[in-house]
N, C-alpha and C. Protein backbone atom coordinates (compact mmCIF):
# COMPACT_ATOMS: atom_id res chain seq x y z
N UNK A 1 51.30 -15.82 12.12
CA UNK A 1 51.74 -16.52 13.31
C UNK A 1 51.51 -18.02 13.10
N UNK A 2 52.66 -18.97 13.69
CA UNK A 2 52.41 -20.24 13.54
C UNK A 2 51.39 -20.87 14.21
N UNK A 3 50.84 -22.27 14.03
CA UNK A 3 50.02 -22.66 14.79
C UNK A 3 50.48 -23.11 16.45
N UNK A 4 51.63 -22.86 16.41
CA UNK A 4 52.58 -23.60 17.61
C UNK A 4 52.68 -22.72 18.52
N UNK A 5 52.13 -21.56 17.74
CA UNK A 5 52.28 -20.22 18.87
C UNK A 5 51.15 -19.88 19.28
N UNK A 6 50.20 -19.50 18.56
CA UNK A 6 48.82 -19.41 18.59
C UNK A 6 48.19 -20.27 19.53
N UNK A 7 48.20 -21.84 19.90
CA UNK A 7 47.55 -23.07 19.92
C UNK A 7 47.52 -22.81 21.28
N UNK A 8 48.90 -22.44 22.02
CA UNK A 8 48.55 -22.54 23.58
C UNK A 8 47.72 -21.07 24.31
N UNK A 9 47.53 -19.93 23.36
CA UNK A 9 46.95 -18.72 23.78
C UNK A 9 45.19 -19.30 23.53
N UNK A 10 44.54 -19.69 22.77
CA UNK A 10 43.44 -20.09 22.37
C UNK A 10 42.84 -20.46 23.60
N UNK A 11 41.01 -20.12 23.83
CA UNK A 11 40.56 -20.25 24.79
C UNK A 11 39.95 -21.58 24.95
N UNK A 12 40.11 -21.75 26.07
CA UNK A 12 39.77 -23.10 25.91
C UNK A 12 38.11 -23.83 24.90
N UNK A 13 37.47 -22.96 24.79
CA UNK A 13 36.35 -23.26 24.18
C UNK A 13 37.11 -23.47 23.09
N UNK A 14 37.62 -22.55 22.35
CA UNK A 14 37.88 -22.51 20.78
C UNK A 14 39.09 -23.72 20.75
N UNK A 15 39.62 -24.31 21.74
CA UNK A 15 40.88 -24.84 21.68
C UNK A 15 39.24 -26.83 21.10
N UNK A 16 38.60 -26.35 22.29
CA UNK A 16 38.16 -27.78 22.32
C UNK A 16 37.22 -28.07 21.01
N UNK A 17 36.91 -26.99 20.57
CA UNK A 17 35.97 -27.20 19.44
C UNK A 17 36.75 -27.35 18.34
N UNK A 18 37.83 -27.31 18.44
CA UNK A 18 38.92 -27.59 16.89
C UNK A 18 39.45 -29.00 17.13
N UNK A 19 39.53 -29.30 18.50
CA UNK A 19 39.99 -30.95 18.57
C UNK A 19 38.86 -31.67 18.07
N UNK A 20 37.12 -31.24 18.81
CA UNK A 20 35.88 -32.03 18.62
C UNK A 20 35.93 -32.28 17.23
N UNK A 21 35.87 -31.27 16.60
CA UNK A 21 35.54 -30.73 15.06
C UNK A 21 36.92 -30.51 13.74
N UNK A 22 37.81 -31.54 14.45
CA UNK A 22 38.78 -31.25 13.42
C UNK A 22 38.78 -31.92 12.08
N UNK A 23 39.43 -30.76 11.24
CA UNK A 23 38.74 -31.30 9.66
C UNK A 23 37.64 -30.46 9.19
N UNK A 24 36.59 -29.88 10.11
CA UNK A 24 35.53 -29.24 9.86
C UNK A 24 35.70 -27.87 9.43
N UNK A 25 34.93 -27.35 8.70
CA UNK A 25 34.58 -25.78 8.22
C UNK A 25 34.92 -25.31 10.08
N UNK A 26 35.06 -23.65 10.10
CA UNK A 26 35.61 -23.19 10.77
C UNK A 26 34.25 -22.11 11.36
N UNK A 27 33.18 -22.25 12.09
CA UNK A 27 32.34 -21.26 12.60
C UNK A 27 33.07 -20.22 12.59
N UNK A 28 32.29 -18.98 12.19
CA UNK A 28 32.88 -17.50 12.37
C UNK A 28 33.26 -17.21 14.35
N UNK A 29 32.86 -18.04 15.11
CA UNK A 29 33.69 -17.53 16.59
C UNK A 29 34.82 -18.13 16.61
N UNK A 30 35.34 -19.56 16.27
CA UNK A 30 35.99 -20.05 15.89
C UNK A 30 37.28 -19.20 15.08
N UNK A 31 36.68 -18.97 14.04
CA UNK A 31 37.69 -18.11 13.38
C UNK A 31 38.34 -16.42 14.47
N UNK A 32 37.74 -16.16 15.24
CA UNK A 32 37.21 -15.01 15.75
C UNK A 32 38.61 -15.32 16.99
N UNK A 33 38.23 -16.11 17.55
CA UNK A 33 39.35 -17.21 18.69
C UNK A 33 40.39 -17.17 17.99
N UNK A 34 40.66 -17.77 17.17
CA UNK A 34 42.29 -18.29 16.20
C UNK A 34 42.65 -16.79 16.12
N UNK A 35 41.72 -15.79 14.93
CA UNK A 35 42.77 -14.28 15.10
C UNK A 35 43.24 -13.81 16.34
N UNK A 36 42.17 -13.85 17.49
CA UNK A 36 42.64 -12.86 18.87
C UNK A 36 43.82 -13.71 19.17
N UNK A 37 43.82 -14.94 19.20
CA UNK A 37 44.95 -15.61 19.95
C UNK A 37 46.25 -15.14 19.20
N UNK A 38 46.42 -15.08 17.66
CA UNK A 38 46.78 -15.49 16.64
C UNK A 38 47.37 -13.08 16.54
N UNK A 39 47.09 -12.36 17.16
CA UNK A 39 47.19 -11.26 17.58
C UNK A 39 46.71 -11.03 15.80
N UNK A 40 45.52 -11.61 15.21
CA UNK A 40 45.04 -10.66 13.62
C UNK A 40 45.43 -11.37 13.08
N UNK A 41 46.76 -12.09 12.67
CA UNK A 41 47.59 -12.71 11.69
C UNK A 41 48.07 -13.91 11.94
N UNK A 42 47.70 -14.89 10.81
CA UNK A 42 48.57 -16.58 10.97
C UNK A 42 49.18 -16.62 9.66
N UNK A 43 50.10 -17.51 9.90
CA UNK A 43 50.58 -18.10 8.61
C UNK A 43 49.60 -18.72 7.81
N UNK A 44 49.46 -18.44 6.51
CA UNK A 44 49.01 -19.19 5.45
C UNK A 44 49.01 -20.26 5.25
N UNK A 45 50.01 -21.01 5.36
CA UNK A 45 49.83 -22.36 5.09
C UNK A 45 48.88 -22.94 5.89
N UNK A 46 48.16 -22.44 7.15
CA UNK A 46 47.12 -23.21 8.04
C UNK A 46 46.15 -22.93 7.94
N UNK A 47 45.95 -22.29 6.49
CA UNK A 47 44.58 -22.02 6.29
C UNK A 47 44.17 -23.45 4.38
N UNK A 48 43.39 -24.06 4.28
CA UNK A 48 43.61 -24.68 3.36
C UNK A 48 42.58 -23.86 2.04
N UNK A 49 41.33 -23.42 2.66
CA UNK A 49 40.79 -23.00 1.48
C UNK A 49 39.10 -22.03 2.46
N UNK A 50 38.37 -21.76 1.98
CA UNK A 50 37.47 -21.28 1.92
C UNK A 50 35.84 -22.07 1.28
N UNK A 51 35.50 -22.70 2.05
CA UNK A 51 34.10 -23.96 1.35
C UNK A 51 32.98 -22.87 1.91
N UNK A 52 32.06 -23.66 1.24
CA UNK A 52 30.42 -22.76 1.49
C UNK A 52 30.11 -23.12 2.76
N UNK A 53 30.81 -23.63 3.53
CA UNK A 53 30.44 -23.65 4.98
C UNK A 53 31.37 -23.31 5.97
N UNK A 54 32.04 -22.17 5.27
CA UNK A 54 33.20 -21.74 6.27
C UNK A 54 34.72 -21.85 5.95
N UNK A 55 35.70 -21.38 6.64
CA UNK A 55 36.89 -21.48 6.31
C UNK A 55 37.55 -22.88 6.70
N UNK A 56 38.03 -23.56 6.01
CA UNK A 56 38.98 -24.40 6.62
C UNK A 56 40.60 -24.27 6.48
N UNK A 57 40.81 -25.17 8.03
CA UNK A 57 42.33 -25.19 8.16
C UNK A 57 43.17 -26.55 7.20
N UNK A 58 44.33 -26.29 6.56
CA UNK A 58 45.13 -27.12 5.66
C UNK A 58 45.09 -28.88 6.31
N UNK A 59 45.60 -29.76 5.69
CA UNK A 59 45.91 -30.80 6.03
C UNK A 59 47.11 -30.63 7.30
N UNK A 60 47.78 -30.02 7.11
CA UNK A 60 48.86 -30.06 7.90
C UNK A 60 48.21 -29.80 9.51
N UNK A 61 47.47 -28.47 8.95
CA UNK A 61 47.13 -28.23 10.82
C UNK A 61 46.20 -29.15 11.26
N UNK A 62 45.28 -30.06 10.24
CA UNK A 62 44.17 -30.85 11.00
C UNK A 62 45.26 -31.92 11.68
N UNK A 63 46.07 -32.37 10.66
CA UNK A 63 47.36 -33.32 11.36
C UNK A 63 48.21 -32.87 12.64
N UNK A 64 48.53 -31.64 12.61
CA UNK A 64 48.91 -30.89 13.99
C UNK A 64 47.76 -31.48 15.31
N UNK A 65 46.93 -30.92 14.77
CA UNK A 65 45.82 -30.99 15.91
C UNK A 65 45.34 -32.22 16.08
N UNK A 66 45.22 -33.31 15.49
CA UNK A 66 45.45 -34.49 15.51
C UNK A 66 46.51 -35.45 16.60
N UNK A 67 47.83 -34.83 16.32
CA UNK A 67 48.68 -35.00 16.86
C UNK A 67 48.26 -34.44 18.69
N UNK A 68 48.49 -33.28 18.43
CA UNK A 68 48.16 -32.96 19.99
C UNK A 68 47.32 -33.31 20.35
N UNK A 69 45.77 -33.76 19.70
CA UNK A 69 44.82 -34.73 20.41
C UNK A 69 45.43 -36.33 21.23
N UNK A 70 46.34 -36.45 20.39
CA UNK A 70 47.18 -38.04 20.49
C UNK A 70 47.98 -38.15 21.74
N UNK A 71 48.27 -36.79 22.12
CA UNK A 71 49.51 -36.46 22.87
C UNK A 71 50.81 -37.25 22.45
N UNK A 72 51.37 -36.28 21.30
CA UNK A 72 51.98 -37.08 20.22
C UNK A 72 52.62 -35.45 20.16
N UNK A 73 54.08 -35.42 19.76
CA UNK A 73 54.94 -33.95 19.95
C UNK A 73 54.43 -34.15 17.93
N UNK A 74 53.98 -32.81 17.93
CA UNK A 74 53.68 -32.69 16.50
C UNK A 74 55.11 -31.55 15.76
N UNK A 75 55.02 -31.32 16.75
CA UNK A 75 56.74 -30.53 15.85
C UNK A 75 57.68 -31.64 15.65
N UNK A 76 57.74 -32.80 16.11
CA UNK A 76 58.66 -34.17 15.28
C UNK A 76 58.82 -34.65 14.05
N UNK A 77 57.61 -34.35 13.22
CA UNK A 77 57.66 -34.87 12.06
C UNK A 77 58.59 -33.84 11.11
């Protein structure tokens, strides 16, 4: 599932801790939030890699989320 779909189901905790913390390793509730919203499954590309402190999301989605921090239409680019 895209992040465009996912982003508005996310609870608001998990929504605000990815704006606070964007860029950051991904806490396991965090991750926990993104699948339920995300119904188990996201697209790959919004995942960038796996670090010793958790999963992180790609450049693209920290830039997504970036964007919607901005209130900036991130599907434009």
């Amino acid at each position: 599932m895209d992040i465009q779909a996912w982003w508005p189901l996310l609870d608001a905790e998990t929504r605000d801790w990815l704006i606070e913390h964007n860029g950051e390793p991904l806490p396991p509730k965090v991750v926990a939030g993104i699948m339920a919203a995300a119904g188990g499954t996201t697209d790959s590309r919004w995942w960038a890699s796996e670090s010793a402190d958790g999963p992180e999301l790609s450049d693209d989605a920290v830039d997504w989320i970036e964007g919607v921090t901005n209130d900036e239409d991130p599907t434009a680019s």
